[in-house]
N, C-alpha and C. Protein backbone atom coordinates (compact mmCIF):
# COMPACT_ATOMS: atom_id res chain seq x y z
N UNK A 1 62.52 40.23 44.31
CA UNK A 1 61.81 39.21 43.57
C UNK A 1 60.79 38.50 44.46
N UNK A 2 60.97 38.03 45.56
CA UNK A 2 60.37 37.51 46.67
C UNK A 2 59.00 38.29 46.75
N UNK A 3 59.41 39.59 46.66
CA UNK A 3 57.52 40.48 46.64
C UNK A 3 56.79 40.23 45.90
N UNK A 4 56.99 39.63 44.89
CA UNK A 4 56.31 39.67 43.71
C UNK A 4 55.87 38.68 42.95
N UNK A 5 56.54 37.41 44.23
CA UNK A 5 56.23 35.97 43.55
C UNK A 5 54.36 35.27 43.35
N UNK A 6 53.58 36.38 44.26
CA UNK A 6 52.40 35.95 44.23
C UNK A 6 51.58 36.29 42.78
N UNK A 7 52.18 37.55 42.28
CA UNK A 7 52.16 38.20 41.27
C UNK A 7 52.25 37.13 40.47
N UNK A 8 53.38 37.03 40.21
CA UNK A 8 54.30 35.94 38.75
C UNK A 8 53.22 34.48 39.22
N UNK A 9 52.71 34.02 39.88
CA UNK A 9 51.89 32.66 40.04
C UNK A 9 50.54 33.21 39.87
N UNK A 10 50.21 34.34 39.82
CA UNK A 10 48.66 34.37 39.34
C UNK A 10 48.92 35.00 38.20
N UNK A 11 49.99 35.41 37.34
CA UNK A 11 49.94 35.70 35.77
C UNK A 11 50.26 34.60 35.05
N UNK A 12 50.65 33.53 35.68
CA UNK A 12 50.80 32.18 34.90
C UNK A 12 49.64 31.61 35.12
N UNK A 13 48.86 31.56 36.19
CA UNK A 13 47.75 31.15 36.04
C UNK A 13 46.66 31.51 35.22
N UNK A 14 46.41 33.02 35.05
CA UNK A 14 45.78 33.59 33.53
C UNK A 14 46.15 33.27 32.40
N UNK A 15 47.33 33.34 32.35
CA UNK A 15 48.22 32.35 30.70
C UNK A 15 47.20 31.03 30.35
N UNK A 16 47.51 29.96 31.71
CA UNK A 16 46.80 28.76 31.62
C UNK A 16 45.68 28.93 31.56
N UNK A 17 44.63 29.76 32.11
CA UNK A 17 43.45 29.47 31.98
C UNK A 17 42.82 30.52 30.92
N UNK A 18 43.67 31.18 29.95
CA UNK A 18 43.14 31.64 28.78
C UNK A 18 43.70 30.42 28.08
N UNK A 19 44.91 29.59 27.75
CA UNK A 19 44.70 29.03 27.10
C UNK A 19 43.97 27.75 27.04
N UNK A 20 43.15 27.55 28.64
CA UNK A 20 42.32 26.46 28.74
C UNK A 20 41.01 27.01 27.83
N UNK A 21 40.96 28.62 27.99
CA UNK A 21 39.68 29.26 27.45
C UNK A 21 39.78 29.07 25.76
N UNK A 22 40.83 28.83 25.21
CA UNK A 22 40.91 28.62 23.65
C UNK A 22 40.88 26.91 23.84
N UNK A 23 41.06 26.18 24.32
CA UNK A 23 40.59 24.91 24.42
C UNK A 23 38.77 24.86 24.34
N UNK A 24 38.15 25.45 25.22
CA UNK A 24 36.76 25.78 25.19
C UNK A 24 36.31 25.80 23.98
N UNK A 25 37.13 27.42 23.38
CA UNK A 25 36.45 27.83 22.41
C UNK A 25 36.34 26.82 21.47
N UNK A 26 37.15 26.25 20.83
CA UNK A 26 37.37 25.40 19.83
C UNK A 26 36.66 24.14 20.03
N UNK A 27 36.34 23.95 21.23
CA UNK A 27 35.11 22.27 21.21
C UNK A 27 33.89 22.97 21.23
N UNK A 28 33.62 24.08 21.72
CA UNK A 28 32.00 24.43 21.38
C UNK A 28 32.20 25.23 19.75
N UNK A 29 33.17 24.93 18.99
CA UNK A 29 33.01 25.41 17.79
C UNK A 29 32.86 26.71 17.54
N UNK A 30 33.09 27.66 17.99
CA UNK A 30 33.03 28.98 17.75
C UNK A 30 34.25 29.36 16.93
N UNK A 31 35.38 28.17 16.98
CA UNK A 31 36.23 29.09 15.93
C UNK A 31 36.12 28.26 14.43
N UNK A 32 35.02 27.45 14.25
CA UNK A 32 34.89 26.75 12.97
C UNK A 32 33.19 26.85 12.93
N UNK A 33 32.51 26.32 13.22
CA UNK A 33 31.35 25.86 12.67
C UNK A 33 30.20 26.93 13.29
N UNK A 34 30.64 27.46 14.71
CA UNK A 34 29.84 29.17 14.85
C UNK A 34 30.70 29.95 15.22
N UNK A 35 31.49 30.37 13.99
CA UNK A 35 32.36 31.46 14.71
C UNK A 35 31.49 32.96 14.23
N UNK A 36 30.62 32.70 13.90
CA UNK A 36 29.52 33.63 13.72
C UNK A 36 29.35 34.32 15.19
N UNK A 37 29.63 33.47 16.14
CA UNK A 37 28.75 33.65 17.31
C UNK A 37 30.43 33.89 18.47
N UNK A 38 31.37 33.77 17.55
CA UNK A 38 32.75 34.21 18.37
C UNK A 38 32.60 35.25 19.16
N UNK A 39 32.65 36.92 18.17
CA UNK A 39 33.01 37.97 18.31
C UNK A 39 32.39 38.54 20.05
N UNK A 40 30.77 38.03 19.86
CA UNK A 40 30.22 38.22 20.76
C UNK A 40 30.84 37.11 22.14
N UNK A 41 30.47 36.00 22.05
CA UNK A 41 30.79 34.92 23.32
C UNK A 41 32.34 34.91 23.76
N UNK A 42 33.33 34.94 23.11
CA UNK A 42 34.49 35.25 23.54
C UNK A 42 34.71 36.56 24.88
N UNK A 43 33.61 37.03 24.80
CA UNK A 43 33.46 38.34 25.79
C UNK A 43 33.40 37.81 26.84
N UNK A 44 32.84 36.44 27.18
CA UNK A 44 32.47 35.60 28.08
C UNK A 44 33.97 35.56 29.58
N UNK A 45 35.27 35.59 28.97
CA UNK A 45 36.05 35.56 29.11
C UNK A 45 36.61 35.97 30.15
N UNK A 46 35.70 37.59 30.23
CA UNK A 46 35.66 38.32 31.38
C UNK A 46 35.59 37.65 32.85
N UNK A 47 34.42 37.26 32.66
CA UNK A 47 34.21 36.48 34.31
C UNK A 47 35.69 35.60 34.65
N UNK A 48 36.17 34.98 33.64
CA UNK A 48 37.25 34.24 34.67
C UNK A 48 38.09 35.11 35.03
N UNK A 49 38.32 36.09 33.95
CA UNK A 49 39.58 37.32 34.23
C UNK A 49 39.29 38.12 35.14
N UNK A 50 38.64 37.92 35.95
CA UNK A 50 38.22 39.64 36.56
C UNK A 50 38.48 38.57 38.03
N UNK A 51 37.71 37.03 37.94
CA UNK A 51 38.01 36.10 39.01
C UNK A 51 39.10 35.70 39.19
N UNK A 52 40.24 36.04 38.37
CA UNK A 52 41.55 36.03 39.09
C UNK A 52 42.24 36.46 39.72
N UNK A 53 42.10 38.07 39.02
CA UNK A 53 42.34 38.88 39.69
C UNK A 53 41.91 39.34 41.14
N UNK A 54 40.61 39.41 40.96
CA UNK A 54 40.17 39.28 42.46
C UNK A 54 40.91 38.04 43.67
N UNK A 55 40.78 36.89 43.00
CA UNK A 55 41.38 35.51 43.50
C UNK A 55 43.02 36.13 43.95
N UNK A 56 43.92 36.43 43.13
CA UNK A 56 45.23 37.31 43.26
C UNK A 56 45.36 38.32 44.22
N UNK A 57 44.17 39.43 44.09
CA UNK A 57 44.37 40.15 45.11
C UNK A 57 44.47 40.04 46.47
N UNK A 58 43.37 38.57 46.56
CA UNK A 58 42.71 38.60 47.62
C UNK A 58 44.12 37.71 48.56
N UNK A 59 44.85 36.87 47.38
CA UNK A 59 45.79 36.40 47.61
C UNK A 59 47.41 37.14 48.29
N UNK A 60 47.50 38.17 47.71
CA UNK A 60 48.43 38.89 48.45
C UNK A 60 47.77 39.65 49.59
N UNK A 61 46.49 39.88 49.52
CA UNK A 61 46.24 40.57 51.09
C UNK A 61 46.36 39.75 52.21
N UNK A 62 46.36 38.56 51.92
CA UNK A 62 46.32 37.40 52.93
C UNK A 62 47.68 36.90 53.26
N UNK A 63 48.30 36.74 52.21
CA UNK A 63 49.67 36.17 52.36
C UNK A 63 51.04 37.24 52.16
N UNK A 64 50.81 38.37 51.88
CA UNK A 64 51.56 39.34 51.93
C UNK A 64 51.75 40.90 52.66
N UNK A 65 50.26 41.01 52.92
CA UNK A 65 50.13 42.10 54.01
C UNK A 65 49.58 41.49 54.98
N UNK A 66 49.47 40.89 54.99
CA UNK A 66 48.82 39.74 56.61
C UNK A 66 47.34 40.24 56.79
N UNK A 67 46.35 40.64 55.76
CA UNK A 67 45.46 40.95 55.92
C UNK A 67 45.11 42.46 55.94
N UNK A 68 46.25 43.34 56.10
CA UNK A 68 45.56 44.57 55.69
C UNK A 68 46.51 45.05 54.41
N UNK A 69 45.67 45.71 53.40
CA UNK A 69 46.18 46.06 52.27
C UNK A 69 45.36 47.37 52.03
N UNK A 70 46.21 48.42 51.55
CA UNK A 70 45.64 50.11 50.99
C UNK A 70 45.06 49.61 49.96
N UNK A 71 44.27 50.39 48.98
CA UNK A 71 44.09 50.08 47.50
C UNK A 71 45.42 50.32 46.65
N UNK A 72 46.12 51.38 46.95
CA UNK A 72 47.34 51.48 46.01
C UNK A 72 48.06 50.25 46.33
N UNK A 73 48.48 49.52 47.43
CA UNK A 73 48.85 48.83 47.38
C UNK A 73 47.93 46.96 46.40
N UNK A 74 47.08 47.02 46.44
CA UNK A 74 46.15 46.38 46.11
C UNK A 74 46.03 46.31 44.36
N UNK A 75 46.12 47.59 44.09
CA UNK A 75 46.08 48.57 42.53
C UNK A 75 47.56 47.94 42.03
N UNK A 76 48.73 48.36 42.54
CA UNK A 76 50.33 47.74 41.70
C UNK A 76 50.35 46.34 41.83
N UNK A 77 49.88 45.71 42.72
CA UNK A 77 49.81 44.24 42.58
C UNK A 77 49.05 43.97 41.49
N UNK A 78 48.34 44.51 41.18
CA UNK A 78 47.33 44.32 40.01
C UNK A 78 47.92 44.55 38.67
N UNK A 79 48.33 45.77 38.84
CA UNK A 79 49.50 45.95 37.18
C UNK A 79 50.25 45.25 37.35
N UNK A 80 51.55 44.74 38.07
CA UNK A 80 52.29 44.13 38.01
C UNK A 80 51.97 42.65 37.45
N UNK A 81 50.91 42.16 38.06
CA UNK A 81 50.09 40.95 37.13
C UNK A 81 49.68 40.85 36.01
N UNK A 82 49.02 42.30 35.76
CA UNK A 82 49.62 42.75 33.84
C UNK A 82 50.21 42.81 33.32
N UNK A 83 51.41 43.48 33.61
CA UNK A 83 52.55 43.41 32.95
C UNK A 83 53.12 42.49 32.40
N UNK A 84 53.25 41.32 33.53
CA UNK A 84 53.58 39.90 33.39
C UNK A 84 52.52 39.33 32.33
N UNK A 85 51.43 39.36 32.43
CA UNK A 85 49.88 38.70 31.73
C UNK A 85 50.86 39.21 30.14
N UNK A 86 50.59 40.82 29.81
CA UNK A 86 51.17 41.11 28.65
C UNK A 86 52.38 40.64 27.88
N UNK A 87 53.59 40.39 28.75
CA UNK A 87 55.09 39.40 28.38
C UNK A 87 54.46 38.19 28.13
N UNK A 88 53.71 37.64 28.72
CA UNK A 88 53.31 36.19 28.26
C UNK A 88 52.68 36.44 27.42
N UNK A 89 51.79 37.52 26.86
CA UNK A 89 50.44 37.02 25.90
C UNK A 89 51.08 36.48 24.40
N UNK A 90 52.06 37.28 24.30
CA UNK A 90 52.75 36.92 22.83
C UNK A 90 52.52 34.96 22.46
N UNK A 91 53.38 34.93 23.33
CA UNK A 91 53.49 33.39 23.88
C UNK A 91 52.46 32.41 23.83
N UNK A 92 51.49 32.84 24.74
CA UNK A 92 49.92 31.74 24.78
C UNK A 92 49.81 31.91 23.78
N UNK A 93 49.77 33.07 22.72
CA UNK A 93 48.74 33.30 21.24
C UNK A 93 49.98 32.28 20.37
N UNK A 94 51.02 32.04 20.49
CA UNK A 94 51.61 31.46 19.84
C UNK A 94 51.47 29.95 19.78
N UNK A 95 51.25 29.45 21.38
CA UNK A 95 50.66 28.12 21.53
C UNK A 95 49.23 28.24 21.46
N UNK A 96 48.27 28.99 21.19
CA UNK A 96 47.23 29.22 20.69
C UNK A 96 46.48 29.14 19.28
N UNK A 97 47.28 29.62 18.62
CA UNK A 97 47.36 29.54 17.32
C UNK A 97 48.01 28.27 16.59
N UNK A 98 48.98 27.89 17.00
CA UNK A 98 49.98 26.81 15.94
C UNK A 98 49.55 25.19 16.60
N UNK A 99 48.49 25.34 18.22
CA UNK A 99 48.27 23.75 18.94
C UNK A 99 47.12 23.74 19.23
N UNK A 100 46.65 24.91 19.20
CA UNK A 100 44.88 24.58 20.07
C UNK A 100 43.92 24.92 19.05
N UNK A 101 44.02 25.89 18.24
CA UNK A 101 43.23 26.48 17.05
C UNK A 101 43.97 26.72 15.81
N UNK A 102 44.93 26.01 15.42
CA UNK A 102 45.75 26.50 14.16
C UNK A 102 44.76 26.92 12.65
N UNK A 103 43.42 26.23 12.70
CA UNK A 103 42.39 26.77 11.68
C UNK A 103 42.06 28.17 11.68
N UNK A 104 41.74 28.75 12.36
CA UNK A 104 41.04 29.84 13.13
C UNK A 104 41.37 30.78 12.42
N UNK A 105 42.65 31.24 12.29
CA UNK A 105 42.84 32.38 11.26
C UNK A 105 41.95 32.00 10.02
N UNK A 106 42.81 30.79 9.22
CA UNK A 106 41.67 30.82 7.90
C UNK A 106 39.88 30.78 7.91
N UNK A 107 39.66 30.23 9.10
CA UNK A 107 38.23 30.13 9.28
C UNK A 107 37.66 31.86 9.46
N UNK A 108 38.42 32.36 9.96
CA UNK A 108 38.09 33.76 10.32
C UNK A 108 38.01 34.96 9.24
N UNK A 109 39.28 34.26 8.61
CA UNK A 109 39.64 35.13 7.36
C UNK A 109 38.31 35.04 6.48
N UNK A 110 37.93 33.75 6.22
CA UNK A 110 37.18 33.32 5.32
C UNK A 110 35.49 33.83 5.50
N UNK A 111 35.06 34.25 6.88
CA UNK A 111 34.01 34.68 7.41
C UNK A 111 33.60 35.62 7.31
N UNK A 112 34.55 36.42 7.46
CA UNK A 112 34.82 38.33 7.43
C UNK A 112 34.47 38.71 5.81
N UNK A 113 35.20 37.37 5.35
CA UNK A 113 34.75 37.74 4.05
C UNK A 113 33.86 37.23 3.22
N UNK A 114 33.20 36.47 3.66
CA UNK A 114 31.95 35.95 3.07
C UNK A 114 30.76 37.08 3.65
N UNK A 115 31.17 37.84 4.25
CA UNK A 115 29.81 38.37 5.27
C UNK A 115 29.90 39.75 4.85
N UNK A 116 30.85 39.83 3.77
CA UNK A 116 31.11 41.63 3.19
C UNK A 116 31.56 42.29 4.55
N UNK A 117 32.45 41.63 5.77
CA UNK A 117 32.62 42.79 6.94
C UNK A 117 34.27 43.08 6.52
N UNK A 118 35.02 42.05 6.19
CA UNK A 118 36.14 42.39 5.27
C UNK A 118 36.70 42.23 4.03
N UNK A 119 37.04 43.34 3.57
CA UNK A 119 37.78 42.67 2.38
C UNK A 119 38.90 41.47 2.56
N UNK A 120 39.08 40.79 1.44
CA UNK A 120 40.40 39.55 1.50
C UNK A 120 41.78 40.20 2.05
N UNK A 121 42.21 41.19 1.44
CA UNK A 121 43.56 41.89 2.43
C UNK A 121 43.12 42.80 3.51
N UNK A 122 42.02 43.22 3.95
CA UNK A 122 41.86 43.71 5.29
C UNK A 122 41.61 42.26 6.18
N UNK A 123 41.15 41.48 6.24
CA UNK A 123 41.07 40.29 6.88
C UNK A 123 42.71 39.77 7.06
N UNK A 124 42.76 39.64 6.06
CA UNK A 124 44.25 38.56 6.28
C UNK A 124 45.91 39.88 7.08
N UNK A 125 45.43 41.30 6.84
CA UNK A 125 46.23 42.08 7.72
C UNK A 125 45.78 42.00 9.29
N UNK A 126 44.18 41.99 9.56
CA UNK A 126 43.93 41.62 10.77
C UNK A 126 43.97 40.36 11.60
N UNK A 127 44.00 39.36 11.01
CA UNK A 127 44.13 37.96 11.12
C UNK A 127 44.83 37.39 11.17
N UNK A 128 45.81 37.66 12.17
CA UNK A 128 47.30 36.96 11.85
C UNK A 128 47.95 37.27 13.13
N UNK A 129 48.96 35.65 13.20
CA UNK A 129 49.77 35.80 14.50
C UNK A 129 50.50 37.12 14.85
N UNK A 130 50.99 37.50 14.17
CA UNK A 130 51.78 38.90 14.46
C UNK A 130 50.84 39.72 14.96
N UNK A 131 49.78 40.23 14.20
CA UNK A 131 48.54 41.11 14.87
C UNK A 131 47.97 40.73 16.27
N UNK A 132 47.44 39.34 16.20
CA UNK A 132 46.85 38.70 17.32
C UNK A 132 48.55 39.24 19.13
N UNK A 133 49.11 39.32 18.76
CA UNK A 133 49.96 39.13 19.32
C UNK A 133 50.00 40.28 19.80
N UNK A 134 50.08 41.07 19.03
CA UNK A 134 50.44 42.57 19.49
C UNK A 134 48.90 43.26 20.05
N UNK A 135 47.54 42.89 19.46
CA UNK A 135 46.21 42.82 19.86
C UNK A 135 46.04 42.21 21.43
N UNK A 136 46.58 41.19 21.63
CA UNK A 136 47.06 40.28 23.09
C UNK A 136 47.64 41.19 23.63
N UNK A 137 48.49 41.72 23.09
CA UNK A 137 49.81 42.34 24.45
C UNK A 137 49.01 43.66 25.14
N UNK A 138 48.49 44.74 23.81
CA UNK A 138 48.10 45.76 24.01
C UNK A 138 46.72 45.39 24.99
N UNK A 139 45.66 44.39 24.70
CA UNK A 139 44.17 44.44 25.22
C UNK A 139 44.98 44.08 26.66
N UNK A 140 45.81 42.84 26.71
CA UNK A 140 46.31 43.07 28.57
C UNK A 140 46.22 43.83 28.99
N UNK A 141 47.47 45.08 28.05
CA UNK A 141 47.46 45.97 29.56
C UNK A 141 46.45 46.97 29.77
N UNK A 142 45.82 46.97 28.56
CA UNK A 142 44.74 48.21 29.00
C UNK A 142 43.37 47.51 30.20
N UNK A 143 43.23 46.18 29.66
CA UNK A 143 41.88 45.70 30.25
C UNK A 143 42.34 45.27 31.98
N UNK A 144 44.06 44.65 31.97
CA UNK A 144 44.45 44.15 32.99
C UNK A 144 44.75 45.71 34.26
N UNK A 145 44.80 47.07 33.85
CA UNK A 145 44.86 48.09 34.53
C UNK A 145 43.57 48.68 34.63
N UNK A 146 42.47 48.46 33.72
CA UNK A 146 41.21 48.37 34.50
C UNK A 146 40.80 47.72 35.60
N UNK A 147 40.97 46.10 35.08
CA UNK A 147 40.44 45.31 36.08
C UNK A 147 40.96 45.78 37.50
N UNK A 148 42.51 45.83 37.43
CA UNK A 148 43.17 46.25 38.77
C UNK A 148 42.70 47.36 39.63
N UNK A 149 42.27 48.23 38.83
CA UNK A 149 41.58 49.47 39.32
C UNK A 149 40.28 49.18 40.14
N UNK A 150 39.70 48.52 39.58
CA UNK A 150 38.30 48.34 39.95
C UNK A 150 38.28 47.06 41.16
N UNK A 151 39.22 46.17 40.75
CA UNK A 151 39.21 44.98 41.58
C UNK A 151 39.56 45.40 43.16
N UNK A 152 40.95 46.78 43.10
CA UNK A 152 41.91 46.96 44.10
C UNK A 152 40.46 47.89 45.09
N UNK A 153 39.23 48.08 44.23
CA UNK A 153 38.41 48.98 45.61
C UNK A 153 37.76 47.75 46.14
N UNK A 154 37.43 46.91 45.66
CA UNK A 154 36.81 45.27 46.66
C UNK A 154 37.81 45.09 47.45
N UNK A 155 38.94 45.05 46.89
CA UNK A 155 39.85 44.19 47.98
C UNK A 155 40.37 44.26 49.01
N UNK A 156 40.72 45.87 48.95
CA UNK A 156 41.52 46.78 49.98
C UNK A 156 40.79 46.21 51.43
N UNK A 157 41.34 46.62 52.23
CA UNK A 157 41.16 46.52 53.64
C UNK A 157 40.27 47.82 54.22
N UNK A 158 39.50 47.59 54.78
CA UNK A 158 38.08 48.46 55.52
C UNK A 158 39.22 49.05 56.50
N UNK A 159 38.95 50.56 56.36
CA UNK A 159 39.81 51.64 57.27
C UNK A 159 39.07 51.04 59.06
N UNK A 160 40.27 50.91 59.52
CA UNK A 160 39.98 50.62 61.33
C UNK A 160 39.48 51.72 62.06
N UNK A 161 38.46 51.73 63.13
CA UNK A 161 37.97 52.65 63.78
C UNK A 161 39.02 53.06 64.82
């Protein structure tokens, strides 16, 4: 457990600062008054996520390999922060949905379908805590084993002469 505690403190820290990122969303109005302008700016998201990870990595190379780290080693620290990210996502979307944006579904529902992009029961099957949840769990781990991939070739340690 001890290996992995740097892990478990930078997947709680993504928890918090996605759900600081649904705090955002909801005062610049994207999930009520331009959620027109959601689908796209929510993408925004990226930059902090990719800055954690990096922030994380950079964090166990320092405090756990004492400064030198392989990429594989660099790479499972990275899933393992997914994994965790994914067990929590259920969770944030739950305090996401019912404390920070509880409108959002109906606002969303209601958009999709004013705009002919959904019908009333294709919206309200996509639009919903259960979906969002399982949409959360799944986009973790696929986006959180990218990031890791890509993050773990910055981070690694420069081969010694």
């Amino acid at each position: 457990m001890r290996n992995i505690v740097i892990e478990i403190k930078w997947a709680i820290i993504f928890a918090i600062i996605a759900m600081a990122w649904m705090v955002l969303e909801k005062s610049l109005g994207w999930h009520d008054v331009h959620i027109d302008q959601h689908a796209t700016l929510t993408n925004i998201f990226a930059i902090p996520a990719i800055l954690i990870y990096v922030f994380a990595l950079l964090d166990k190379k320092k405090n756990y390999y004492h400064g030198q780290m392989t990429y594989l080693q660099g790479f499972l620290s990275g899933v393992v922060i997914t994994v965790i990210v994914a067990v929590l996502s259920p969770f944030t979307q739950y305090i996401t949905v019912e404390y920070i944006t509880p409108d959002y579904f109906a606002n969303v529902i209601e958009y999709s379908v004013s705009t002919g992009t959904l019908t009333q029961e294709e919206a309200e099957e996509w639009f919903n805590l259960k979906s969002y949840m399982v949409q959360a769990t799944v986009g973790a781990l696929i986006m959180g084993v990218i990031t890791s991939a890509i993050v773990a070739i910055f981070t690694k340690s420069k081969k010694q002469a």
